[in-house]
C-alpha atoms as a PDB file:
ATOM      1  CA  UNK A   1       0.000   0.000   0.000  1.00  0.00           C
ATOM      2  CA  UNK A   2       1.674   3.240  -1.120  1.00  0.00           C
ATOM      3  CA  UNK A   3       1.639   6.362   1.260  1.00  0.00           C
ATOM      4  CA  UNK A   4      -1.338   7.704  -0.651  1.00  0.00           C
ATOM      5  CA  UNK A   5      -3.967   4.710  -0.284  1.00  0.00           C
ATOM      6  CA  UNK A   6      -2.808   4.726   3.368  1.00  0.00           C
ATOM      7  CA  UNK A   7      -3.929   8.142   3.973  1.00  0.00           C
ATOM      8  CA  UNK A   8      -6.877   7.639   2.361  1.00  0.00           C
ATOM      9  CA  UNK A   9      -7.708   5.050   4.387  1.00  0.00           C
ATOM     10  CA  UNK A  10      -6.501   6.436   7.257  1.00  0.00           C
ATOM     11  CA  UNK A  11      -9.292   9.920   6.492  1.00  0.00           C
ATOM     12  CA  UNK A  12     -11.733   7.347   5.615  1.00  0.00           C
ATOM     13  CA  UNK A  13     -11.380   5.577   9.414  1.00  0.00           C
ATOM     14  CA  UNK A  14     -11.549   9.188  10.523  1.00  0.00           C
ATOM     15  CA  UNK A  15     -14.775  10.283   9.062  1.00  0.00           C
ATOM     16  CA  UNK A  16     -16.237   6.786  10.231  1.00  0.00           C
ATOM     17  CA  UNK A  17     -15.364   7.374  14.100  1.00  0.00           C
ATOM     18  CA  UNK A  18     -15.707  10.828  13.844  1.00  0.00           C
ATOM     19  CA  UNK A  19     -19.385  10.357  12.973  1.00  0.00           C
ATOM     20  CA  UNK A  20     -20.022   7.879  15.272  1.00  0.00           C
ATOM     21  CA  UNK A  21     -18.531  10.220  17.838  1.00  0.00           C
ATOM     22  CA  UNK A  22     -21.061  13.445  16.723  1.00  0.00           C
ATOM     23  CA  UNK A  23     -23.679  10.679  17.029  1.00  0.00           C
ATOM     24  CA  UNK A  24     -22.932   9.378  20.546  1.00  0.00           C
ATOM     25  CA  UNK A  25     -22.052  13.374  21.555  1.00  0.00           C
ATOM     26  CA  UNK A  26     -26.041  13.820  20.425  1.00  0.00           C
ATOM     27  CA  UNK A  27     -27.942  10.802  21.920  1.00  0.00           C
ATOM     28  CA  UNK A  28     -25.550  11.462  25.576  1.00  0.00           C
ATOM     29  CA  UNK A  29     -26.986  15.464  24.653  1.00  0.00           C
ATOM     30  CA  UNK A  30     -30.705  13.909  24.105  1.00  0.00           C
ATOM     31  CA  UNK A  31     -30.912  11.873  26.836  1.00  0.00           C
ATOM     32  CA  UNK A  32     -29.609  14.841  29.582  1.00  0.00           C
ATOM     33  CA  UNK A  33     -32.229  16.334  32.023  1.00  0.00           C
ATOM     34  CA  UNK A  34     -33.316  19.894  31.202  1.00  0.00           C
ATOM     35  CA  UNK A  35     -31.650  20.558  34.665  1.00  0.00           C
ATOM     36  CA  UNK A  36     -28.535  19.654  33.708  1.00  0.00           C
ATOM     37  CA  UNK A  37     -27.462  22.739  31.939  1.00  0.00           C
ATOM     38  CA  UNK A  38     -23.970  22.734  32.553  1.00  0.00           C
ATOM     39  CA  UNK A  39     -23.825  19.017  30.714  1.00  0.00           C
ATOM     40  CA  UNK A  40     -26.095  20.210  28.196  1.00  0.00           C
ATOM     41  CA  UNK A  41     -22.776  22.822  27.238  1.00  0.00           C
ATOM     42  CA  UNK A  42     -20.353  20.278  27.319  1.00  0.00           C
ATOM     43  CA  UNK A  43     -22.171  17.810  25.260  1.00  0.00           C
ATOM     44  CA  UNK A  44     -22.650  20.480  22.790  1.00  0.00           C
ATOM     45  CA  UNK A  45     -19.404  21.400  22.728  1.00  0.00           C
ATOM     46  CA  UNK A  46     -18.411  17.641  21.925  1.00  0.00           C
ATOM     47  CA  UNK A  47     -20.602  17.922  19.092  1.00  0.00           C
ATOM     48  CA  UNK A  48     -19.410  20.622  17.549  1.00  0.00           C
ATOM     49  CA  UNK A  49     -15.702  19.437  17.621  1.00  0.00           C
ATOM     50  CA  UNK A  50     -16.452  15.921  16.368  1.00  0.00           C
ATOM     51  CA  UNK A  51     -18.073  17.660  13.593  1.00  0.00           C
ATOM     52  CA  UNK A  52     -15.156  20.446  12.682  1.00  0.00           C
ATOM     53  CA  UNK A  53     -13.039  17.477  12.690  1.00  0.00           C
ATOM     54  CA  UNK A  54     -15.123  15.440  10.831  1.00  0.00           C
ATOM     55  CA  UNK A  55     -15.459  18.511   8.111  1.00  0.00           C
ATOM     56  CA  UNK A  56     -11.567  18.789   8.562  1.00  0.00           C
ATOM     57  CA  UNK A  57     -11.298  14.903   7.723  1.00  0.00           C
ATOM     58  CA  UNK A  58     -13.194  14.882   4.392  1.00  0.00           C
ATOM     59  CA  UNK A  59     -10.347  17.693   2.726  1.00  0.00           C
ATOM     60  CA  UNK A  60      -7.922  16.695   0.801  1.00  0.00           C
ATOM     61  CA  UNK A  61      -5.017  16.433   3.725  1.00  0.00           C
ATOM     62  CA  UNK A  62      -1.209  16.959   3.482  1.00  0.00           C
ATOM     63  CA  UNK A  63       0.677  14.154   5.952  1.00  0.00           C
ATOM     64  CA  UNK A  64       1.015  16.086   8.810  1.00  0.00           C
ATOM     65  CA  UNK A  65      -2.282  17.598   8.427  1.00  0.00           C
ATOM     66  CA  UNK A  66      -3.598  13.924   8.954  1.00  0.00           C
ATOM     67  CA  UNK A  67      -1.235  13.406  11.908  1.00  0.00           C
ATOM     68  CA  UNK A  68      -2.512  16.689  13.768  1.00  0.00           C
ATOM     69  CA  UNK A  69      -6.054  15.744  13.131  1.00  0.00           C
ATOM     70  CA  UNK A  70      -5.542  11.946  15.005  1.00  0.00           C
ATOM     71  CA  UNK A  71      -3.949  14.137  17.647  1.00  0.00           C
ATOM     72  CA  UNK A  72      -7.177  15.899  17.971  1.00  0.00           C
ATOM     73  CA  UNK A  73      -9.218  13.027  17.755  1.00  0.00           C
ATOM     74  CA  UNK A  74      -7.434  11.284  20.149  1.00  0.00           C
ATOM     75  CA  UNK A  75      -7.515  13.829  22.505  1.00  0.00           C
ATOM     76  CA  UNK A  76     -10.988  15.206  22.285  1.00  0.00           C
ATOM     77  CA  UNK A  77     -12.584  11.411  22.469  1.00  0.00           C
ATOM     78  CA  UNK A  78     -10.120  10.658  25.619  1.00  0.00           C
ATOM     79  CA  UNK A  79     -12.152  13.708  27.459  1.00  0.00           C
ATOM     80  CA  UNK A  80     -15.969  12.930  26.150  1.00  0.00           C
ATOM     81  CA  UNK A  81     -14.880   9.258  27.304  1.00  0.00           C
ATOM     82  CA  UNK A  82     -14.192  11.276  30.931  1.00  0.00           C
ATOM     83  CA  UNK A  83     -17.138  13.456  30.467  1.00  0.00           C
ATOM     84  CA  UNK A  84     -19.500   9.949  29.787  1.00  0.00           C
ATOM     85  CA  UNK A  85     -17.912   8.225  32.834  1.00  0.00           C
ATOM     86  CA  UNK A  86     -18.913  11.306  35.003  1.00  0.00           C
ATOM     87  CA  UNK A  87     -22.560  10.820  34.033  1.00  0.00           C
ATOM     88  CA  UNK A  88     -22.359   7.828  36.148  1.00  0.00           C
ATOM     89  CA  UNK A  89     -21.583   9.609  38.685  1.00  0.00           C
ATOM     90  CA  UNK A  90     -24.425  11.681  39.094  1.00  0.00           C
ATOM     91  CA  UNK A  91     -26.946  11.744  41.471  1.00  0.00           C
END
C-alpha cells in the first residue's frame, strides 16, 4: 500500500469514528435532564468538535495535516470518554 492509499484510508477511518462520535455526543446530549445545563454545554461542545473534525477529515489532507487531526481526535474522544464516565456519577 503506497503512502497515498494509506492516507486515504486512514481519512476514511476518521470520518467513520468521527461520525459515530457526533452521534454518541447527540444521543448522551438527548438523553440529559433539562436541569442539567452545565452538561447540556459540554455535550454540545463535543458535538461541535467531532463535527469540525469530521469537516476537517473529508479535505484533501497533506501528511502532517492527517497526523494533527488523530492528535485531535485522540484527545478530544479521551475527554468525552471522561465526560461519559462522570454521568455515572451523578446523582
Amino acid at each position: 500500500m503506497n503512502s497515498q492509499n494509506f492516507a486515504q484510508e486512514v481519512l476514511y477511518e476518521h470520518q467513520l469514528w468521527l461520525q459515530a462520535m457526533s452521534n454518541h455526543g447527540k444521543y448522551v446530549h438527548n438523553t440529559l435532564s433539562s436541569d442539567e445545563l452545565e452538561r447540556i454545554e459540554i455535550s454540545s461542545q463535543f458535538i461541535q468538535v467531532f463535527d469540525e473534525l469530521l469537516e476537517q477529515s473529508n479535505k484533501q489532507l497533506q501528511e502532517e495535516q492527517i497526523y494533527e487531526l488523530t492528535k485531535l481526535a485522540y484527545a478530544y474522544i479521551e475527554e468525552f470518554n471522561h465526560f461519559i464516565k462522570g454521568l455515572g456519577e451523578r446523582k
